[in-house]
C-alpha atoms as a PDB file:
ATOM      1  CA  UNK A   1      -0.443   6.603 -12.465  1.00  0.00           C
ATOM      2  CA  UNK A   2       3.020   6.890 -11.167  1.00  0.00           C
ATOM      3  CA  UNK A   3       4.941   6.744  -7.759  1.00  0.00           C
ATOM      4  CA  UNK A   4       4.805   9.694  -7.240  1.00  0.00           C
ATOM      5  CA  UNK A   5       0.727  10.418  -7.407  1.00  0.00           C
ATOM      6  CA  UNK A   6       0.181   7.372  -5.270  1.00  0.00           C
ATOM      7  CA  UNK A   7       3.086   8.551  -2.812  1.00  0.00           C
ATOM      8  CA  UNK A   8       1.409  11.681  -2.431  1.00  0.00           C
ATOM      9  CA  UNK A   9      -2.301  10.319  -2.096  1.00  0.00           C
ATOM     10  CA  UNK A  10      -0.971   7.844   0.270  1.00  0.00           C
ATOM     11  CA  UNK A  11       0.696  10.282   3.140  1.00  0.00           C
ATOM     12  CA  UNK A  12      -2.395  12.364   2.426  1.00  0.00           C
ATOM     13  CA  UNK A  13      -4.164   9.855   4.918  1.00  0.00           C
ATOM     14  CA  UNK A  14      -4.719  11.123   8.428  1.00  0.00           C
ATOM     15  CA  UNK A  15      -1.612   9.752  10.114  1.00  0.00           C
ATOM     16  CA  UNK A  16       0.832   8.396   7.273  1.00  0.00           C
ATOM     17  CA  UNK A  17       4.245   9.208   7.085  1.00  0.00           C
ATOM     18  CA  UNK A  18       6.772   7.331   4.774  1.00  0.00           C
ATOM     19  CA  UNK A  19      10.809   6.209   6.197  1.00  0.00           C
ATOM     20  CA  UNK A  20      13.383   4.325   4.314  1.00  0.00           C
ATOM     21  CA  UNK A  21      14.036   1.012   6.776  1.00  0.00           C
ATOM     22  CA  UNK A  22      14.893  -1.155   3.798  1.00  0.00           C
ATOM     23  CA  UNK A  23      17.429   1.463   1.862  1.00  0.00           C
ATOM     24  CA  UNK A  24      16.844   4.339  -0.262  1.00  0.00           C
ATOM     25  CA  UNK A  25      15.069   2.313  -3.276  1.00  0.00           C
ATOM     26  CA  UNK A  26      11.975   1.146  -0.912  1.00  0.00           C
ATOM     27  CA  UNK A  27       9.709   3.999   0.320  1.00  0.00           C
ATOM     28  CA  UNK A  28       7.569   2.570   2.988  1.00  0.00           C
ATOM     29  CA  UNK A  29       4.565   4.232   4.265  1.00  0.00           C
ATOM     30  CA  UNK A  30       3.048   4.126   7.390  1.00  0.00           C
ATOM     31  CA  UNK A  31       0.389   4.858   9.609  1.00  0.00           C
ATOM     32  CA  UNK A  32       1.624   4.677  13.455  1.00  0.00           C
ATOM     33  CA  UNK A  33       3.979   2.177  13.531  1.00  0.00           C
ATOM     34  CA  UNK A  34       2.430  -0.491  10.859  1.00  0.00           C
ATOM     35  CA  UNK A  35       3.323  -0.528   6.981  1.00  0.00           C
ATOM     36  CA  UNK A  36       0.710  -0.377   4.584  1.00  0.00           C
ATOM     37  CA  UNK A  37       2.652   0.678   1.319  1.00  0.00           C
ATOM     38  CA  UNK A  38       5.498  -0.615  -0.339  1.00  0.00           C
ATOM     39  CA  UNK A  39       6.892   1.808  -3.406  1.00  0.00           C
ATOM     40  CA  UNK A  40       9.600   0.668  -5.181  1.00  0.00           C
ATOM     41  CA  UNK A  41      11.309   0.434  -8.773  1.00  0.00           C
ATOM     42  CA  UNK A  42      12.186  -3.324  -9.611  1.00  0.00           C
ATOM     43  CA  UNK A  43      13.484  -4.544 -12.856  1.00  0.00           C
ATOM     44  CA  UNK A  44      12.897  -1.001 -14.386  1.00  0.00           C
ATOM     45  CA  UNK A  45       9.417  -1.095 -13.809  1.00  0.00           C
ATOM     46  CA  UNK A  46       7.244   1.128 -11.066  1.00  0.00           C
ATOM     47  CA  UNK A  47       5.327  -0.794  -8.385  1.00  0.00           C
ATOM     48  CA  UNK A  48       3.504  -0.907  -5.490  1.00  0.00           C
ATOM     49  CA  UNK A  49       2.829  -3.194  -2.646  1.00  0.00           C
ATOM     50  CA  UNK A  50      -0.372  -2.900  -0.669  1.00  0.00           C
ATOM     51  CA  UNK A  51      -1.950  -5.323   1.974  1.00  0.00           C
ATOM     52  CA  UNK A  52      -5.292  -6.485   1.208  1.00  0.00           C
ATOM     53  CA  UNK A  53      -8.081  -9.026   2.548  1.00  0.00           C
ATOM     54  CA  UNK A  54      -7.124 -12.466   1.226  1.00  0.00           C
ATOM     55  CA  UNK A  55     -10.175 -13.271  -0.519  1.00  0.00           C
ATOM     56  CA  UNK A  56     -10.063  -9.658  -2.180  1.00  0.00           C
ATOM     57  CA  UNK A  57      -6.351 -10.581  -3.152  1.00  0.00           C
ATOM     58  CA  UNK A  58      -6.860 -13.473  -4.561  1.00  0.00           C
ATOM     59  CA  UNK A  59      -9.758 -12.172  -6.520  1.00  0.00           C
ATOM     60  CA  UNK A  60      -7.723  -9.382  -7.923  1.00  0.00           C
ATOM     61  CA  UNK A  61      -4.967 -11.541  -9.097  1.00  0.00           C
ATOM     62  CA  UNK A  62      -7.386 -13.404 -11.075  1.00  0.00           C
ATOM     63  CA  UNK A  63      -8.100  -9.800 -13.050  1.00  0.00           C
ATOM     64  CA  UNK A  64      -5.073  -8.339 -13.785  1.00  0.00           C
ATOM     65  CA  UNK A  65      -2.046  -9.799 -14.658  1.00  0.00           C
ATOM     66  CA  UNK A  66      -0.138  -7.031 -13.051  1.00  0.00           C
ATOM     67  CA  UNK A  67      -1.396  -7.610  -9.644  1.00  0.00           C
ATOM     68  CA  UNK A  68       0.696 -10.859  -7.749  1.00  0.00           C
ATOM     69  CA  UNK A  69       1.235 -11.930  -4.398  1.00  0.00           C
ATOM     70  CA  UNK A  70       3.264  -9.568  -2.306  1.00  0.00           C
ATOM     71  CA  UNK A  71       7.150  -9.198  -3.345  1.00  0.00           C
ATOM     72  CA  UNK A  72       8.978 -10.340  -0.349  1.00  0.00           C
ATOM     73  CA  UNK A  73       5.753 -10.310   1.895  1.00  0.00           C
ATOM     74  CA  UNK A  74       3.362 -12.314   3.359  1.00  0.00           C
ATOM     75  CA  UNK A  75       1.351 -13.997  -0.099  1.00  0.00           C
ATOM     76  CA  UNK A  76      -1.941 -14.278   1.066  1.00  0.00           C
ATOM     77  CA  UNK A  77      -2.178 -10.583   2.573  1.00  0.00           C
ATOM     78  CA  UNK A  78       0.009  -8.196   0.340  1.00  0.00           C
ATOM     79  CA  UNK A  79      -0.134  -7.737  -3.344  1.00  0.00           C
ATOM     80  CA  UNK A  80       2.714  -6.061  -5.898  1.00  0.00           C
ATOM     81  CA  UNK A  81       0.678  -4.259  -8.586  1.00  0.00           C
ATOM     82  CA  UNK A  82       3.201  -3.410 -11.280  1.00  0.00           C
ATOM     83  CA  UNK A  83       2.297  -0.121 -12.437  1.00  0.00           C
ATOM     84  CA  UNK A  84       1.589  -0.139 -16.197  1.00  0.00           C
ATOM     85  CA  UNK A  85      -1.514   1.663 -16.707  1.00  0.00           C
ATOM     86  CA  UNK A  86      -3.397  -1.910 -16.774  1.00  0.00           C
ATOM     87  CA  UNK A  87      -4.713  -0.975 -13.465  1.00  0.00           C
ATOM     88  CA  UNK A  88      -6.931   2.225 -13.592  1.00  0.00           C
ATOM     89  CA  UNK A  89      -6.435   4.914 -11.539  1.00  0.00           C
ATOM     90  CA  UNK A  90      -9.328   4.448  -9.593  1.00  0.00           C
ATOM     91  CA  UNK A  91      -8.299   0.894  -8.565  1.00  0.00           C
ATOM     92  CA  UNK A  92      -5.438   1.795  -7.346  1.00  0.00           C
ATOM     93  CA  UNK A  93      -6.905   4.303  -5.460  1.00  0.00           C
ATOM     94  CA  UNK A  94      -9.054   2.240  -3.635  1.00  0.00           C
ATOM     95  CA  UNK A  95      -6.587  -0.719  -2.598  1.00  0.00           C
ATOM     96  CA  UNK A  96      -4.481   1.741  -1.278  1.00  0.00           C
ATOM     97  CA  UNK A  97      -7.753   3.008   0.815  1.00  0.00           C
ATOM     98  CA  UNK A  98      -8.319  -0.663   1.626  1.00  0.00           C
ATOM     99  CA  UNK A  99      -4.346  -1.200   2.682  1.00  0.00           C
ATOM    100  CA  UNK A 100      -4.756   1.892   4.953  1.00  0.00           C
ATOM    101  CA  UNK A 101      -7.794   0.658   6.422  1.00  0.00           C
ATOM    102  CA  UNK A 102      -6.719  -2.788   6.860  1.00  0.00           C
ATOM    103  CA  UNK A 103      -3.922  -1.631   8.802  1.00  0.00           C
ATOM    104  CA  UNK A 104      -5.557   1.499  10.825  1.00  0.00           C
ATOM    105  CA  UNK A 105      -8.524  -1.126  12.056  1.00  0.00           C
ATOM    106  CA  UNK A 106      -5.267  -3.213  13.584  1.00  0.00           C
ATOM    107  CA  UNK A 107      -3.498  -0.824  15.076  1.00  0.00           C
ATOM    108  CA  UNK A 108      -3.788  -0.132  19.127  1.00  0.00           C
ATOM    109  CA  UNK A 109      -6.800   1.649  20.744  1.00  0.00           C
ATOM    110  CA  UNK A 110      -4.182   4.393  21.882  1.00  0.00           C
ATOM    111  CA  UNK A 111      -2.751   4.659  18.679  1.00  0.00           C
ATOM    112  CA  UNK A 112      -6.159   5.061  16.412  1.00  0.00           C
ATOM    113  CA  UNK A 113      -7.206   7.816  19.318  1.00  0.00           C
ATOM    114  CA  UNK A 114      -3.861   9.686  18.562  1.00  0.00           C
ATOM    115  CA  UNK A 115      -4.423   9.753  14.817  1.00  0.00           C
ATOM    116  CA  UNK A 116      -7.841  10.836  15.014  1.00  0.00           C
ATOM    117  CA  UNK A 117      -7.148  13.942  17.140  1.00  0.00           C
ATOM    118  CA  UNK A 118      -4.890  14.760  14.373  1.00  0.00           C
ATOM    119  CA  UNK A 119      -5.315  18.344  12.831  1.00  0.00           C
END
């Protein structure tokens, strides 16, 4: 799985929307104002950065060498998965349906309400 699939499942969430606040080689994605992906190219290899639960982060580490605490982010709630196929689709997937929910379940009561009226 590349960038660009999990690019496009990620802004395929109800509210998500992606901005360049770091430069043109970080593609952040958001939902209201809060970042839940991280898409970037580093050291010619693809990878994504994804806020997770801590025990769930820390478990997931443990299973796949390509998964380590988040690059430039807070260690115990982000993780960099380096995206060489050792991860399956499916996987991937699902953390970034975890990072999204992580995130949505934080933001403000007005905020939720305003993405959930969404078309």
């Amino acid at each position: 799985m590349d960038i660009k699939t999990l690019t496009r499942y990620s802004l395929s969430k109800k509210g998500s929307f992606e901005e360049y606040p770091f430069g043109a080689d970080v593609l952040v994605i958001k939902v209201a104002s809060k970042i839940y992906a991280l898409l970037t190219v580093r050291n010619n290899q693809q990878n994504i950065s994804l806020k997770c639960d801590p025990f769930i982060a820390e478990s997931l580490r443990q299973q796949y060498p390509s998964i380590t605490p988040g690059y430039h982010l807070n260690k115990s709630h982000w993780n960099t998965i380096i995206l060489d196929g050792s991860v399956s689709e499916a996987e991937l997937l699902k953390m970034i349906d975890h990072s999204y929910e992580l995130v949505f379940k934080g933001l403000k009561k007005s905020e939720k309400e305003a993405i959930l009226q969404q078309l």
